[in-house]
Each structure stands twice: as C-alpha cells, then as structure tokens.
Protein backbone atom coordinates (compact mmCIF):
# COMPACT_ATOMS: atom_id res chain seq x y z
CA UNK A 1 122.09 176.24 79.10
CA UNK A 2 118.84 176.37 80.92
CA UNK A 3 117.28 174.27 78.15
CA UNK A 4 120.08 171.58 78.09
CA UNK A 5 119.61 170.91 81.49
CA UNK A 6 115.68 170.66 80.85
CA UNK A 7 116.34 168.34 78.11
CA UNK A 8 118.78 166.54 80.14
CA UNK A 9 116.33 165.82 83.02
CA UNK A 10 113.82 164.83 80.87
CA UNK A 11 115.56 162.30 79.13
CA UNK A 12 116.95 160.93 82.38
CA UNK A 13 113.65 160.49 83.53
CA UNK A 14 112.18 158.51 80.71
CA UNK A 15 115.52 156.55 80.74
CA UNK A 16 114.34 155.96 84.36
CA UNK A 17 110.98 154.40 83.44
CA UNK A 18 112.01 152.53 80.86
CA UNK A 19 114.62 150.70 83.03
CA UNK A 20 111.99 149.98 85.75
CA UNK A 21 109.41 148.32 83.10
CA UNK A 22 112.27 146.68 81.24
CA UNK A 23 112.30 143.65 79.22
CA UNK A 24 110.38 144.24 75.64
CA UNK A 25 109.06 147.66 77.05
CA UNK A 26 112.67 149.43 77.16
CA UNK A 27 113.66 146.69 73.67
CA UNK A 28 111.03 148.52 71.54
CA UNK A 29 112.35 151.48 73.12
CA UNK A 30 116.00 151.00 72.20
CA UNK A 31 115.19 150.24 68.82
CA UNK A 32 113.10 153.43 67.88
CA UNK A 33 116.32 154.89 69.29
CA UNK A 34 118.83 152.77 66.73
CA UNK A 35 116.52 153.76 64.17
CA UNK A 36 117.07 157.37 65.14
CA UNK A 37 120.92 157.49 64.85
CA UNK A 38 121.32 155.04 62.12
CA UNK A 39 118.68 157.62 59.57
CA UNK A 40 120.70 160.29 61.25
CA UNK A 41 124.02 158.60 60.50
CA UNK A 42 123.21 158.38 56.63
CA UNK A 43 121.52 161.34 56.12
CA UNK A 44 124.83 162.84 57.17
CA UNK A 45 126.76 160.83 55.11
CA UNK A 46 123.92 161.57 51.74
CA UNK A 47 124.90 165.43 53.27
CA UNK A 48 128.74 164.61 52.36
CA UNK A 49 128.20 163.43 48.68
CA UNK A 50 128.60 159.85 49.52
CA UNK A 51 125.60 157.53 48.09
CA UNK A 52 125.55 154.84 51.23
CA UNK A 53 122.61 151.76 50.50
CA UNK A 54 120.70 151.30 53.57
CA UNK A 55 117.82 149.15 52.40
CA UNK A 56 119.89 146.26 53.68
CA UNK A 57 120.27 147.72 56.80
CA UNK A 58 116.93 148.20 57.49
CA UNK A 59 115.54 145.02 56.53
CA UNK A 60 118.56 143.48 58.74
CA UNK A 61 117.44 145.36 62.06
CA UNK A 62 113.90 144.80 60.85
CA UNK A 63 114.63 141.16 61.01
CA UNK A 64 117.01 140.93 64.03
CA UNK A 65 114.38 141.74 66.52
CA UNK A 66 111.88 138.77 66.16
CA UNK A 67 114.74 136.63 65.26
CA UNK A 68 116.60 137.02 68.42
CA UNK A 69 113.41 136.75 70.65
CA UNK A 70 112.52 133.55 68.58
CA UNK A 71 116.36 132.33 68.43
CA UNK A 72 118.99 134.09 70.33
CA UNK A 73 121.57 136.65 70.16
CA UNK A 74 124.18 134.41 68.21
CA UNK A 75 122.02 135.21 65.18
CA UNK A 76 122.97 138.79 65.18
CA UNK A 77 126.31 137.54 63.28
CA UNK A 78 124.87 135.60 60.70
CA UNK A 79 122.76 138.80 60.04
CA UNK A 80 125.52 141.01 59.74
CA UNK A 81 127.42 138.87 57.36
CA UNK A 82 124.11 138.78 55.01
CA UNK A 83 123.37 142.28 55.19
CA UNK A 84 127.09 143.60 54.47
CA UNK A 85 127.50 141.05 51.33
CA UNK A 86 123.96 142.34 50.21
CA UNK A 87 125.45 145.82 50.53
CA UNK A 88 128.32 145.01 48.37
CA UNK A 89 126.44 143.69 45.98
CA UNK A 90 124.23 146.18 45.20
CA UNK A 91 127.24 148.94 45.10
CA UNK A 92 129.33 146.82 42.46
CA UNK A 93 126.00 146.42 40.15
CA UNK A 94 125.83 150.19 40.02
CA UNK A 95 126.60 152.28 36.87
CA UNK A 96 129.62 153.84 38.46
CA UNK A 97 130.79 151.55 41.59
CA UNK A 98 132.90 153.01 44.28
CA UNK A 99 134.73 151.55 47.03
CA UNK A 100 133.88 154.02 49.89
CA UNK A 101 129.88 153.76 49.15
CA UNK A 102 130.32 149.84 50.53
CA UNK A 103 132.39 151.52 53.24
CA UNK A 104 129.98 153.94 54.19
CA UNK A 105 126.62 151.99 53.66
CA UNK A 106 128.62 149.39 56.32
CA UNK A 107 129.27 151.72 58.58
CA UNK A 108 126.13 152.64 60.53
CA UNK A 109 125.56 149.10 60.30
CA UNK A 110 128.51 148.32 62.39
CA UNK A 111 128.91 150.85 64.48
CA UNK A 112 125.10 151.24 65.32
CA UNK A 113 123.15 148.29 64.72
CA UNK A 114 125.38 146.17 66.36
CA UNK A 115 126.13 147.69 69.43
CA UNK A 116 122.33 148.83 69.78
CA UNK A 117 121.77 144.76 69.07
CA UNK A 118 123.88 144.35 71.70
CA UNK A 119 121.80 146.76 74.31
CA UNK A 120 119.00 145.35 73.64
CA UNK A 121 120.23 141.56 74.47
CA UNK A 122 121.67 143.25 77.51
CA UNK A 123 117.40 144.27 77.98
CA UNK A 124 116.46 141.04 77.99
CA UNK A 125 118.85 139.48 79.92
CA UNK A 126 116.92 137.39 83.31
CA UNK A 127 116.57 137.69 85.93
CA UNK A 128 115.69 141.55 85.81
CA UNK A 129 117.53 142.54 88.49
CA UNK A 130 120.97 141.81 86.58
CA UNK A 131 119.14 143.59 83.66
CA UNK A 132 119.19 146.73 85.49
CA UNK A 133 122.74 146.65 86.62
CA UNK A 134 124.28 145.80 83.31
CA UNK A 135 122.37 148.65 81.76
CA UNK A 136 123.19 150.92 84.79
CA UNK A 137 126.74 150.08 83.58
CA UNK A 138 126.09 150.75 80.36
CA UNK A 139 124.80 154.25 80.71
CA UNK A 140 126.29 154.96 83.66
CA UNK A 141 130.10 154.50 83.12
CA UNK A 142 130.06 157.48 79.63
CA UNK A 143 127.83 159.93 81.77
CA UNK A 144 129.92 159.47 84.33
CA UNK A 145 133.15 159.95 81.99
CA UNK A 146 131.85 162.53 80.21
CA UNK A 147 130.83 165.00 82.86
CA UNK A 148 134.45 164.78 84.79
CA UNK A 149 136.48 164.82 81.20
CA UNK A 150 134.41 168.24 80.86
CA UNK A 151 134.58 169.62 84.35
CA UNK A 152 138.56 168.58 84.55
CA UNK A 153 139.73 169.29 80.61
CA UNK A 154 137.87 172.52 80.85
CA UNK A 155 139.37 173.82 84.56
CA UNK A 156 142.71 172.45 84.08
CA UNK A 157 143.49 172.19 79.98
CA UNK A 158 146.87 171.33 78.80
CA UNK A 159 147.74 168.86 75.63
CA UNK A 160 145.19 168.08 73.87
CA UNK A 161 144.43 164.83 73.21
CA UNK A 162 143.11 164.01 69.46
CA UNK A 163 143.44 167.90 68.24
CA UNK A 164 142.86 166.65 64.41
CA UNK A 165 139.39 164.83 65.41
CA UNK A 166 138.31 166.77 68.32
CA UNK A 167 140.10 170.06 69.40
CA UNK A 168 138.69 170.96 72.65
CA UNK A 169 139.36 167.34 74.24
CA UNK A 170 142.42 167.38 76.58
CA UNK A 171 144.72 164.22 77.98
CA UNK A 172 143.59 165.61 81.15
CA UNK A 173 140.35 165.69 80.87
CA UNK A 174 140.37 161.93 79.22
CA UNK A 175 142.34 160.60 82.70
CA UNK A 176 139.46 162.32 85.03
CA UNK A 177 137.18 160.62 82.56
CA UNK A 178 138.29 157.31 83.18
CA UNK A 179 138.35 157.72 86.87
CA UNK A 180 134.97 158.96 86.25
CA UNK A 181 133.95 155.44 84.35
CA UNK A 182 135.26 153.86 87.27
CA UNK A 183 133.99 155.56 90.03
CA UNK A 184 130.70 155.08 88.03
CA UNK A 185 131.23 151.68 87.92
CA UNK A 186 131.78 151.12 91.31
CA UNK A 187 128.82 153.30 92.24
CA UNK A 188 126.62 150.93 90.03
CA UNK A 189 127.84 148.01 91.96
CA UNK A 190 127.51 148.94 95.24
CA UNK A 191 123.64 150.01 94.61
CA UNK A 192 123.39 146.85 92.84
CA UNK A 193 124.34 145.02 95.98
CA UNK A 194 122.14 146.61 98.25
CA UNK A 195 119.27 146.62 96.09
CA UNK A 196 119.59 142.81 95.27
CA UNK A 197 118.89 139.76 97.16
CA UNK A 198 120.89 137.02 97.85
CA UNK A 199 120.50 134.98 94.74
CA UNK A 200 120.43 138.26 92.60
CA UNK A 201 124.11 139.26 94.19
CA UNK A 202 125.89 135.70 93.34
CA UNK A 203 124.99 136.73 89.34
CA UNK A 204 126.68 140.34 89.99
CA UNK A 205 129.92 140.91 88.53
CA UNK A 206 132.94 140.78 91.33
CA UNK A 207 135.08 143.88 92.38
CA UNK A 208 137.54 143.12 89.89
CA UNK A 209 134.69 143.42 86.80
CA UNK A 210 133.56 146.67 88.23
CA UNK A 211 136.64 148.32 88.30
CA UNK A 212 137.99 146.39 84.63
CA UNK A 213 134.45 147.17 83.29
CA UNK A 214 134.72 151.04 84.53
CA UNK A 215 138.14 151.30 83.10
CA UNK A 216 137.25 149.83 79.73
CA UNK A 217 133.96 151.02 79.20
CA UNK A 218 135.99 154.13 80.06
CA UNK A 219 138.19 153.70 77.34
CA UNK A 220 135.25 152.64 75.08
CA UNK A 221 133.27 155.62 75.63
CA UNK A 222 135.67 158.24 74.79
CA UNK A 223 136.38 156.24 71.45
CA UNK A 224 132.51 156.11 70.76
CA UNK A 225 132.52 160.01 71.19
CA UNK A 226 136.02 161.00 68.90
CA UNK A 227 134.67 158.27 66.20
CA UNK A 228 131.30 160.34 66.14
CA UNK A 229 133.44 163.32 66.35
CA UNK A 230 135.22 162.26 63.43
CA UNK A 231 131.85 161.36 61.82
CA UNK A 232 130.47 164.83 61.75
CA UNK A 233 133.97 166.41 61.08
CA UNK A 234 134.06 164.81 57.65
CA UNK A 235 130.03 165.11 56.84
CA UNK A 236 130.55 169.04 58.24
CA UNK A 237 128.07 169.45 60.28
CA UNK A 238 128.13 170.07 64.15
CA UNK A 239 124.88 167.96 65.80
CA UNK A 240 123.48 164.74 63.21
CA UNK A 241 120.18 166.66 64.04
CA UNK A 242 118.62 169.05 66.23
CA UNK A 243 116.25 165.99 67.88
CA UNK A 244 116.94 166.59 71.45
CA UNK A 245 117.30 171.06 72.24
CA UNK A 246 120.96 171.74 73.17
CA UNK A 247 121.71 168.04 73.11
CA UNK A 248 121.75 167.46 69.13
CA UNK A 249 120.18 164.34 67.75
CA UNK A 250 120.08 160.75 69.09
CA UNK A 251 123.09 159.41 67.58
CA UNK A 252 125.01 162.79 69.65
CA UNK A 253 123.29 161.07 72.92
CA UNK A 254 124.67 158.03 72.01
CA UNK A 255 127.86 157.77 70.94
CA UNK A 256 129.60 156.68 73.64
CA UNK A 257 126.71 154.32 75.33
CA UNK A 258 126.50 152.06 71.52
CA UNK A 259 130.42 151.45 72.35
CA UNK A 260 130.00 150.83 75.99
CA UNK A 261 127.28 148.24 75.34
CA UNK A 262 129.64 146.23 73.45
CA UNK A 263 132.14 145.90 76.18
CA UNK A 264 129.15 145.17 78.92
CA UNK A 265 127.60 142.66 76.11
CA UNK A 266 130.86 141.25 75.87
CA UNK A 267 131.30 140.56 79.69
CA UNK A 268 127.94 138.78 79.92
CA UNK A 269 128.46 136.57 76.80
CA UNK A 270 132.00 135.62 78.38
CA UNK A 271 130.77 134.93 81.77
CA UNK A 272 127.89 132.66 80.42
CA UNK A 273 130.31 131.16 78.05
C-alpha cells in the first residue's frame, strides 16, 4: 500500500509539471503515454490468441501529430477512416481471414488513439489558462470518481453493479462516484475562477457545464474503467503491465481519463462551433 501511494504521488507530481509547462511540452508527453497503453492494449490482445494488425495504427498516430499542428484537429477523422480501411484490408488478404482480428486491430485505435488525440487538442487549446482547466477537468472529474466509488462501494456494499465485467463494483459506490465527478467538477471551476483574469473567466465554462460536465464525465469515467475491465477479463490477465508499482500499466491509469477527454473535447469543439 505504502508503494501505491509513492507511486501515486509521484505521478501526480509530474502530472503537475507537465500541466504548468503545457502546450507541446505536456503533447509529447501525452503521446509517449498513448503509445504506452495502445502496445499494452495489443500485447494483451496477442496474449488472448487474437492476431490484431497495428502497423496502421502506428503510422496513423505517427502521422496525426504533425498533421494536426500543421492542420487542425478535424483531420483526426479523415485519419481514422484511412487507418481502419487499411486495417481491413490487410486482415481479408490473409491466408485465413477472421472477422474479430479487424475488430480487435480497431479497437485500441478507437478507444485509445482517439480519445488520447483528443487530450492532446485539449493541450493545445489557447489561451493556456483554459488549457489548464479543461485538463483539470479531464483528470480531475475520474480521480475524483474513483476515490469516493471506492471509499463508499467498499464501506457501504450492496448490489453490485456490472457483476459479469467487474465484481467488486457496487450501484452504490457508482452514485458516490458521480457526486464525486461533480463535486470535482465544481472544485475545478471555482479554482479556475480565482486563478483567472477577467478575459480568461468569460472563456470558462458556466455553472451549468460544470455540473453537466461532472455528471457526464462521471458517467464516462466509470464506462472507461468496466470497458478496460472487460478488456483484461477476456485477455486474462489482471494489470496490461506492471509499468507503474501497485498501479499496473499506463493503459490501468488511464482508462477512465481517455473517455473523459472525449466528453471535455466534445464541449470545447461544441462551444467553438
């Protein structure tokens, strides 16, 4: 326990840092951190038997970053398209083709790549101030969940809430998690507001987004952490690595921040929109 909370520290720390330099400092950052989860993602699937391509992939993030600097974000889609009929492909010019290989190879693609896209839009977003607070959401809002779904399912138990993906998760713990989001939410946006000036605070997202942001990203979170859940359940295997001690590997770290990120991206597109 004494290590996890070491570990824990640490990480918040260097999360800490990054944040204050911002900008390409914490983009580079974020994607060492994709690359991470999405080798860790595949190597569990390669554990399961499943044969996933993730060339594509790789060439697609390794693309994505100087493309979006040089373009925008809006090219993230064309690159997903590309990559995924690539994929396919590939898998139906193989020997013996199979359905769930495209499935798989897509996966990590989807559910890592573009969310981590997404966070590292959210990096770059000016000015910096706004930066910070979106990403403060962003990580802010799962801890948040996390820590009172685990103080609150553990203490007060009852039905659980997805037994078949996650046993030890409770509908009472998931409620104190989403009052946790929000609470977390709201916490963001008050420090936000003092920390900003004036012309910072008119770019801040109202009352109402905190508290729809908390209770979505809420919602978001926990879905990010059962899909993982469900993840390792089928490759067998308890942590996708042992990267971080007592935490697991990177993609176990982020789970529920890739899913959040959509929902924050999401906000900022529609309120530049």
């Amino acid at each position: 326990m004494k290590q996890r909370y070491i570990t824990a520290f640490l990480l918040v720390a260097l999360l800490s840092v990054l944040m204050y330099f911002g900008g390409a400092v914490l983009s580079v950052a974020a994607f060492i951190c994709i690359c991470f989860a999405v080798y860790e993602e595949y190597h569990a699937l390669a554990l399961k038997g499943h044969r996933p391509v993730a060339i594509p992939t790789w060439i697609g993030m390794a693309l994505s970053i100087p493309l979006t600097l040089m373009l925008n974000t809006s090219v993230i889609i064309p690159i997903l398209i590309t990559v995924c009929l690539i994929t396919g492909v590939i898998v139906m010019f193989r020997p013996e083709p199979k359905l769930e290989d495209i499935l798989v190879s897509v996966m990590p693609l989807i559910t890592i790549v573009l969310p981590g896209m997404c966070l590292i839009a959210l990096a770059l977003v000016q000015p910096k101030a706004l930066s910070v607070v979106l990403l403060s959401l962003m990580f802010v809002i799962p801890v948040m969940g996390d820590t009172m779904a685990f103080l609150v399912g553990s203490r007060v138990g009852g039905p659980k809430l997805c037994p078949a993906v996650s046993p030890n998760k409770t509908i009472s713990g998931a409620v104190a998690g989403l009052l946790g989001s929000i609470v977390g939410a709201m916490l963001v946006g008050s420090i936000g507001w003092i920390c900003c000036d004036e012309a910072a605070r008119l770019l801040l997202p109202t009352l109402p987004a905190y508290l729809f942001l908390g209770l979505l990203g809420g919602v978001a979170g926990q879905l990010g952490d059962l899909f993982a859940s469900l993840v390792k359940r089928h490759c067998g295997i308890k942590d996708f690595s042992n990267l971080f001690p007592g935490h697991g590997g990177m993609l176990d770290r982020m789970d529920s921040v890739l899913f959040v990120a959509l929902v924050i991206f999401s906000y900022r597109l529609l309120m530049v929109i």
